[in-house]
N, C-alpha and C. Protein backbone atom coordinates (compact mmCIF):
# COMPACT_ATOMS: atom_id res chain seq x y z
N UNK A 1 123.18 58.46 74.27
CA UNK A 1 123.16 59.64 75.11
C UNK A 1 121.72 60.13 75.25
N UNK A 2 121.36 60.51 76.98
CA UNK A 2 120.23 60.75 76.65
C UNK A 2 120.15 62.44 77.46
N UNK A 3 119.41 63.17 76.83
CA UNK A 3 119.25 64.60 77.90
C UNK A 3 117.91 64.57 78.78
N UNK A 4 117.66 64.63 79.98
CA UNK A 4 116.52 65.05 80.46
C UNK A 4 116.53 66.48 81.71
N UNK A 5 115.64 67.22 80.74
CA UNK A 5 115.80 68.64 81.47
C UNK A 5 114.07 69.05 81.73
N UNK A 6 113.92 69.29 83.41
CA UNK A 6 112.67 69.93 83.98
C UNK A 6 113.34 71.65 83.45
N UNK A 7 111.98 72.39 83.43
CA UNK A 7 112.72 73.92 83.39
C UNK A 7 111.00 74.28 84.46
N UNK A 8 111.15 74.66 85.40
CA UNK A 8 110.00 75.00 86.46
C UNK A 8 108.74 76.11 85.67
N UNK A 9 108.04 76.36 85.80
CA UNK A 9 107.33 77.24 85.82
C UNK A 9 106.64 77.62 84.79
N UNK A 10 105.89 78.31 84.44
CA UNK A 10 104.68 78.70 82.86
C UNK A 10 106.05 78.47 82.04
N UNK A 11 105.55 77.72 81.23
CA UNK A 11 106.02 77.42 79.44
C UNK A 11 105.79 78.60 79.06
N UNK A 12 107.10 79.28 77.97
CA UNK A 12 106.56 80.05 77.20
C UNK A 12 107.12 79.53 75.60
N UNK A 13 106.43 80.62 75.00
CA UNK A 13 107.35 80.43 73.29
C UNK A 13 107.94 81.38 72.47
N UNK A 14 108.65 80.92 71.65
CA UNK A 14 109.37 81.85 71.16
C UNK A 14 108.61 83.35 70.35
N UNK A 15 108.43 84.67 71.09
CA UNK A 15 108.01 85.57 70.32
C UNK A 15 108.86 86.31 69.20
N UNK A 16 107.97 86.86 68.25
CA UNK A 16 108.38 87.05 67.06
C UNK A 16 109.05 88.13 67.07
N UNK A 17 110.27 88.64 66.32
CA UNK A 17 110.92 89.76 66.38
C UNK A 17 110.72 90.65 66.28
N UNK A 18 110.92 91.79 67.01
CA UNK A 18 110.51 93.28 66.87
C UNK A 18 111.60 94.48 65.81
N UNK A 19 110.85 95.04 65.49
CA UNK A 19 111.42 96.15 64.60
C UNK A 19 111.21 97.72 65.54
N UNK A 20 112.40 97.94 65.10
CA UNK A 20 112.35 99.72 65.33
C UNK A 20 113.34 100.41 64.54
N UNK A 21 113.78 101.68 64.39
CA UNK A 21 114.10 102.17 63.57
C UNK A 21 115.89 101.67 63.56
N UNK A 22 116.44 101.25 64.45
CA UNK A 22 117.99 100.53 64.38
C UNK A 22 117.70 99.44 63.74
N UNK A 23 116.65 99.23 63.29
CA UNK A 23 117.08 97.18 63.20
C UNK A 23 115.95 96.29 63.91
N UNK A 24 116.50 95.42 64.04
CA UNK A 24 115.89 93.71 65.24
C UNK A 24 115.98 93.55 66.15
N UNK A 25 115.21 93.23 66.99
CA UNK A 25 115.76 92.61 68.32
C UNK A 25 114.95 91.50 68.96
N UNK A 26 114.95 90.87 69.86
CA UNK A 26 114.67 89.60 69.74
C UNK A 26 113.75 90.52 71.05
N UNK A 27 112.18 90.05 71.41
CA UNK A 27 111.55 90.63 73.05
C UNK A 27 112.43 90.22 74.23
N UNK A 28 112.26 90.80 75.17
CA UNK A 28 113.12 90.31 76.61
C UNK A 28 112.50 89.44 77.00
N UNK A 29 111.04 88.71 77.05
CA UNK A 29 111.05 87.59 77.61
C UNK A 29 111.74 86.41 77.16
N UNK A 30 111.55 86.57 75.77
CA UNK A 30 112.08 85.15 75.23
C UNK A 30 113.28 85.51 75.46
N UNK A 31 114.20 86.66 75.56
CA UNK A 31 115.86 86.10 75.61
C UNK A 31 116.01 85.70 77.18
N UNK A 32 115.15 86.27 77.94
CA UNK A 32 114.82 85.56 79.26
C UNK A 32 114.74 84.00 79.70
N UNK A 33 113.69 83.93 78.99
CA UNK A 33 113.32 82.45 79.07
C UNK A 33 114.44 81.48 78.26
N UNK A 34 114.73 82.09 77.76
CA UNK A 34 116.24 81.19 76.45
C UNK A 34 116.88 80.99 77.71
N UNK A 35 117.41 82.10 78.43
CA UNK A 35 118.80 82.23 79.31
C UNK A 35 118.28 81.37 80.25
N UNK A 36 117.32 81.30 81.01
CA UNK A 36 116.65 80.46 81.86
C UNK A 36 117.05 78.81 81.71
N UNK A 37 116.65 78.72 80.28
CA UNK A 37 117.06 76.90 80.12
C UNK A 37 118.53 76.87 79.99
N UNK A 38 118.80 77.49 79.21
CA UNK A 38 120.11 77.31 78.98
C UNK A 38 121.10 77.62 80.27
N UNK A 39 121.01 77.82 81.33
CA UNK A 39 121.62 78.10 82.69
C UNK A 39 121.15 76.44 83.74
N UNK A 40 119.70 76.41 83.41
CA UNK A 40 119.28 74.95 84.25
C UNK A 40 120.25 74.14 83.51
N UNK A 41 120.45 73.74 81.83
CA UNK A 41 121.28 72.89 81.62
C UNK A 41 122.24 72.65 82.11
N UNK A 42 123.23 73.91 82.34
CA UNK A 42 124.41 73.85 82.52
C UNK A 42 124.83 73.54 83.90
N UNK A 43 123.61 74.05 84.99
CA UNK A 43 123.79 73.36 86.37
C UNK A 43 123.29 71.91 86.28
N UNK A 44 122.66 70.86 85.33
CA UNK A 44 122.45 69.65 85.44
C UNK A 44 123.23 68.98 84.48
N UNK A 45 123.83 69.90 83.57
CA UNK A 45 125.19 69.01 82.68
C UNK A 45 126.40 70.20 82.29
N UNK A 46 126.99 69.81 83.37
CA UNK A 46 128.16 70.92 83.26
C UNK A 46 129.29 70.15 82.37
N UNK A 47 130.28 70.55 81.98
CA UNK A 47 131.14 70.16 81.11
C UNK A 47 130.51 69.21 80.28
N UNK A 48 128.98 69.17 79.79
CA UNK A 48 128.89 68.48 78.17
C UNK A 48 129.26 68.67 77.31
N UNK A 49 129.50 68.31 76.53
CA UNK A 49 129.70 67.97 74.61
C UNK A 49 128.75 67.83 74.05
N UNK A 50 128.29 68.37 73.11
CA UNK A 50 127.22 68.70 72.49
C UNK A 50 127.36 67.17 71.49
N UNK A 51 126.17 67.06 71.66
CA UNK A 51 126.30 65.73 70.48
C UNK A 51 126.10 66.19 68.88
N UNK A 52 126.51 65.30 67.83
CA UNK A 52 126.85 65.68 66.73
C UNK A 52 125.80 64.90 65.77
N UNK A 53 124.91 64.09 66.10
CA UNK A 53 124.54 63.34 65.22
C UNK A 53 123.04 63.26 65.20
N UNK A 54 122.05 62.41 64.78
CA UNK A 54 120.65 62.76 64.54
C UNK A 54 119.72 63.19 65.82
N UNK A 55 118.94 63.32 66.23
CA UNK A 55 118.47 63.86 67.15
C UNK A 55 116.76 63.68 67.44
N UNK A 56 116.55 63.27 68.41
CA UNK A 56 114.78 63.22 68.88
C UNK A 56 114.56 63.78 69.80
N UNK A 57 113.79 65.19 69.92
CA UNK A 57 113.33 65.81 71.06
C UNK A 57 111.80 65.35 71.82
N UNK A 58 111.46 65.65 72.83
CA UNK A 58 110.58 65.07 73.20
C UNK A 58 109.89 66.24 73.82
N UNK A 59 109.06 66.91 73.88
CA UNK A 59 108.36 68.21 74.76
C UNK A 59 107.79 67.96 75.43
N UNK A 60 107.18 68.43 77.05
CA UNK A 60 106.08 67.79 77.45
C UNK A 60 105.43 68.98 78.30
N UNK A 61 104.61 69.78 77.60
CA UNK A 61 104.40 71.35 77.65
C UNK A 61 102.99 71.12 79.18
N UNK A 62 103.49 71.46 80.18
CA UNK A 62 102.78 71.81 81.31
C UNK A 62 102.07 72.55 81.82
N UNK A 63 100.78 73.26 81.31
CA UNK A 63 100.35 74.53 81.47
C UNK A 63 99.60 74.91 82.75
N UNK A 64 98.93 75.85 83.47
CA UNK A 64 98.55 76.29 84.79
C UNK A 64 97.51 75.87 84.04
N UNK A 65 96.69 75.45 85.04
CA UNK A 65 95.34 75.50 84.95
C UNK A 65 94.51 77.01 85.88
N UNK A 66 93.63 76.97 84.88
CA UNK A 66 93.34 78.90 84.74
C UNK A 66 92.52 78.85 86.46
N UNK A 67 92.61 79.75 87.09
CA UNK A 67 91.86 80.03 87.88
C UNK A 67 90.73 80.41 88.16
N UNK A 68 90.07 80.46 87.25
CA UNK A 68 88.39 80.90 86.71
C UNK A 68 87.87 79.81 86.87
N UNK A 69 88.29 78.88 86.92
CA UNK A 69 87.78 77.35 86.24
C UNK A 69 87.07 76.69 87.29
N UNK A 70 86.14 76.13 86.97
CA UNK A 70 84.90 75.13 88.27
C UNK A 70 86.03 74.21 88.66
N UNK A 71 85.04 73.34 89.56
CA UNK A 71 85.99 72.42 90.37
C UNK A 71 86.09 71.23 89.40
N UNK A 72 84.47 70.70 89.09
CA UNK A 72 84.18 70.10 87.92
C UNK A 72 85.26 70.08 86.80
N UNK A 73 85.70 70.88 86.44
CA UNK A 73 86.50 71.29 84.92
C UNK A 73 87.95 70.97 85.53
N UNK A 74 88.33 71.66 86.63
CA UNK A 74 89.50 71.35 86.90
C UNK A 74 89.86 69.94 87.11
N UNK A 75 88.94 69.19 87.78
CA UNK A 75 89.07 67.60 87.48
C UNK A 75 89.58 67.53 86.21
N UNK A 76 88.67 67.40 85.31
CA UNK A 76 89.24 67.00 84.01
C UNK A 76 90.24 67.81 83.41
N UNK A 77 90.83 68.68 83.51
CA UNK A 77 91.65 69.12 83.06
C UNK A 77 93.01 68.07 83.66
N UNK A 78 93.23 67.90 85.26
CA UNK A 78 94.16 67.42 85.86
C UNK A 78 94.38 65.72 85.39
N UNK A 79 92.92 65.22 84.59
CA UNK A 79 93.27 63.95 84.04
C UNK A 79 93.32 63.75 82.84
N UNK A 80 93.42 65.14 82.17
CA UNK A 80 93.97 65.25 80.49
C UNK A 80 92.84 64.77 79.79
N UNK A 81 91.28 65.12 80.63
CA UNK A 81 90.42 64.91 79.41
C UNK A 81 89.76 66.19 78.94
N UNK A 82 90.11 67.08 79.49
CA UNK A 82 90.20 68.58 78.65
C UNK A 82 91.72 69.15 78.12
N UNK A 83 92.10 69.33 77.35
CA UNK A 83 93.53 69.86 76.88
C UNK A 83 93.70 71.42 76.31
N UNK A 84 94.55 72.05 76.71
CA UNK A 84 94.89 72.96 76.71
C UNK A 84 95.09 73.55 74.94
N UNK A 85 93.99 74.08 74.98
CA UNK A 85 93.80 74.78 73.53
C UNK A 85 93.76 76.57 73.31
N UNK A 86 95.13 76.72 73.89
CA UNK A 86 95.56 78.47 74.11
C UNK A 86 96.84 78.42 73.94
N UNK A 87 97.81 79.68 73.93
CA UNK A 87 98.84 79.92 73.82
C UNK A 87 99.97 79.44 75.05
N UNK A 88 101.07 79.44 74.90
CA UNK A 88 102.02 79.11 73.70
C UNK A 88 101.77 78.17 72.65
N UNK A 89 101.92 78.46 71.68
CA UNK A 89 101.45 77.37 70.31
C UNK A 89 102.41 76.66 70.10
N UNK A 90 102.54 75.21 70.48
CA UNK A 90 103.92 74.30 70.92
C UNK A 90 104.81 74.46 70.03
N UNK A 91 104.79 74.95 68.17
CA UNK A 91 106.23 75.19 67.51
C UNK A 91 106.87 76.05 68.12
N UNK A 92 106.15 77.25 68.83
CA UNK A 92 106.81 78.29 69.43
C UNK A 92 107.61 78.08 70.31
N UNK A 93 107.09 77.03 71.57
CA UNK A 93 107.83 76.65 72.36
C UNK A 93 109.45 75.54 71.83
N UNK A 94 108.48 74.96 70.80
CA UNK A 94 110.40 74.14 70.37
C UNK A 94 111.46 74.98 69.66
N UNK A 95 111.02 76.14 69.48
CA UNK A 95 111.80 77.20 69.32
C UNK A 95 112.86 77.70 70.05
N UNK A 96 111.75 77.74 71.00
CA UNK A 96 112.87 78.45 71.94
C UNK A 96 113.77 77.69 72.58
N UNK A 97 113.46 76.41 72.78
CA UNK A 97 113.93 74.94 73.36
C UNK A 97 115.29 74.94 72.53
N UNK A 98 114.85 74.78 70.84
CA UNK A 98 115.66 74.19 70.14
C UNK A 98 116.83 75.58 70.22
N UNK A 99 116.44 76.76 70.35
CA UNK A 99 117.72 77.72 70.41
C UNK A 99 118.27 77.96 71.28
N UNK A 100 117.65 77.91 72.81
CA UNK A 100 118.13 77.71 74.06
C UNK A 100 119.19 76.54 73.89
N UNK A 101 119.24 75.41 73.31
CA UNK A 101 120.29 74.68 74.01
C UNK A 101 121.04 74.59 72.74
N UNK A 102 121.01 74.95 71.97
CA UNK A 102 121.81 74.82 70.66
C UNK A 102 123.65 75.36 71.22
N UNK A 103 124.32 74.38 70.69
CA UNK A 103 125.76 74.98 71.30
C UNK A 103 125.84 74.35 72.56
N UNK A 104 124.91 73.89 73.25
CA UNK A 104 124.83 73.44 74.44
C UNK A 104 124.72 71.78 74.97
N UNK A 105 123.66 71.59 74.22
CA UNK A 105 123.08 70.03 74.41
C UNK A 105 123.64 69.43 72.36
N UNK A 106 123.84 70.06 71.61
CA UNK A 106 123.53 69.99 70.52
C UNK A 106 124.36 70.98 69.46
N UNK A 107 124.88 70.56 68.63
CA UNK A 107 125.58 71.89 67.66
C UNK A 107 125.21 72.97 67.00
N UNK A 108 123.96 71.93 66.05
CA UNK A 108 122.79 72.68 65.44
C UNK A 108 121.53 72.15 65.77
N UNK A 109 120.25 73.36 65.77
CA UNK A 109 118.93 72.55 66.19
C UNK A 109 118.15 72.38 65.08
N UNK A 110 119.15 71.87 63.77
CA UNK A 110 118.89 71.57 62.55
C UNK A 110 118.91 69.17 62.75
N UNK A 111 120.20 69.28 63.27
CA UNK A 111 120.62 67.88 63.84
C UNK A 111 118.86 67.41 64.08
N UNK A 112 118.09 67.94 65.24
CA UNK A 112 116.73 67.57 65.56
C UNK A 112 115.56 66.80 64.14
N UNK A 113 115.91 65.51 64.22
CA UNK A 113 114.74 64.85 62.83
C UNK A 113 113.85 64.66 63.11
N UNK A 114 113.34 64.48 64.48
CA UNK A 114 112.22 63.87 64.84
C UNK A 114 111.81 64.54 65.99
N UNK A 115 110.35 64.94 66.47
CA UNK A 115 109.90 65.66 67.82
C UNK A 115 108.83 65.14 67.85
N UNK A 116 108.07 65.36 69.47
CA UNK A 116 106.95 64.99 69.47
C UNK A 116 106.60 66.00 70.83
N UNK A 117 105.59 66.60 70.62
CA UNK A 117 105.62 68.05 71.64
C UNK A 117 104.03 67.31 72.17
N UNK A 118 103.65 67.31 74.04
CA UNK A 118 102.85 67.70 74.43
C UNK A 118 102.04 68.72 75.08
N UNK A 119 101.13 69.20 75.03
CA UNK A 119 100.20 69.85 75.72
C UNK A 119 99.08 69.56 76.62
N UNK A 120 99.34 69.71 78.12
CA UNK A 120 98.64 69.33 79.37
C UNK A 120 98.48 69.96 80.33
N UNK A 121 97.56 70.47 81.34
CA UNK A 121 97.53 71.00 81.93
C UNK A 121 97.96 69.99 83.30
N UNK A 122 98.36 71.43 84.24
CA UNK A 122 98.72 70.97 85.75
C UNK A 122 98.45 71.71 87.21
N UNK A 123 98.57 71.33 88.07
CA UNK A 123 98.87 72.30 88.96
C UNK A 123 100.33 72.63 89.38
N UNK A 124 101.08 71.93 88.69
CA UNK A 124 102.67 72.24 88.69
C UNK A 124 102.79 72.65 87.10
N UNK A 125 102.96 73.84 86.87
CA UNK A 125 103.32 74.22 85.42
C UNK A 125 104.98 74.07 85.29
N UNK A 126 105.29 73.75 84.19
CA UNK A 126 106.85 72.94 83.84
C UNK A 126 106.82 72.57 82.38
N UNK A 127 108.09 72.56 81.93
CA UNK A 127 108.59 72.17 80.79
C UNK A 127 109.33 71.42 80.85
N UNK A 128 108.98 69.72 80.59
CA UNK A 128 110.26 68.51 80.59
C UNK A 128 110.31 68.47 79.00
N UNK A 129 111.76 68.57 79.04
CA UNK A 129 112.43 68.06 78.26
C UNK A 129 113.38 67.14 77.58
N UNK A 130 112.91 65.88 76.85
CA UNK A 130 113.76 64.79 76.57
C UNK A 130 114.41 65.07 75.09
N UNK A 131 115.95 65.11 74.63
CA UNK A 131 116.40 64.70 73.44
C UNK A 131 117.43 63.44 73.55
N UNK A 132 116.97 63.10 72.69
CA UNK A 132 117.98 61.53 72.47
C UNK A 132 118.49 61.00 71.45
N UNK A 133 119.93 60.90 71.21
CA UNK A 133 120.57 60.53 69.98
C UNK A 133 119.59 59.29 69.20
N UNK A 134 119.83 59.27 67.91
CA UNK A 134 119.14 58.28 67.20
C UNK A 134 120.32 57.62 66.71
N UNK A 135 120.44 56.65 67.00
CA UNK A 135 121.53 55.47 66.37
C UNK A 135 121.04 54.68 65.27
């Protein structure tokens, strides 16, 4: 079984929980951005079954290239010989990945043994995402 999911637009990552005087709550972007993937899944795999067994995710983190930037620089950025050394900090992003589809693509995003997350810039910013059973 294999999953492959585009999610369009700036990557983000999972931000850290907020406190106030009730308790926790998770920020609105990230439950945003959660709901975001987890809705593309379900319009590109409707009635799945979550698989049950070991798991390899694959990240392939797409970032804007900044608009400040020479023409010079933007070359190399677009052929990945400058790399994107700013935020989202890619555990953050498999965070949100791995909790976005949990229940969804997957039971637990504990199942996940193996990952391999990139960071690249583009002029199409995007988040592909590959997981694939390990047999």
């Amino acid at each position: 079984m294999n999953i492959k999911l585009t999610v369009p637009g700036e990557p983000k990552g999972k931000q850290r929980p907020r406190w106030h005087k009730y308790g926790t709550y998770t920020p609105t972007e990230t439950v945003n951005y959660e709901t975001y993937i987890k809705e593309l899944f379900t319009i590109d795999y409707p009635n799945f079954i979550p698989m049950e067994g070991a798991l390899r995710m694959e990240l392939h983190i797409f970032l804007s290239i900044p608009k400040s930037t020479s023409n010079k620089k933007k070359e190399l950025m677009k052929i990945g010989t400058i790399l994107p050394i700013k935020k989202p900090d890619y555990d953050n992003v498999e965070k949100v990945v791995g909790d976005a589809l949990e229940k969804l693509a997957y039971k637990n995003d504990s199942q996940i043994v193996t990952s391999l997350t990139i960071k690249e810039y583009s002029e199409r910013p995007r988040l592909e995402i590959i997981i694939e059973e390990i047999t």
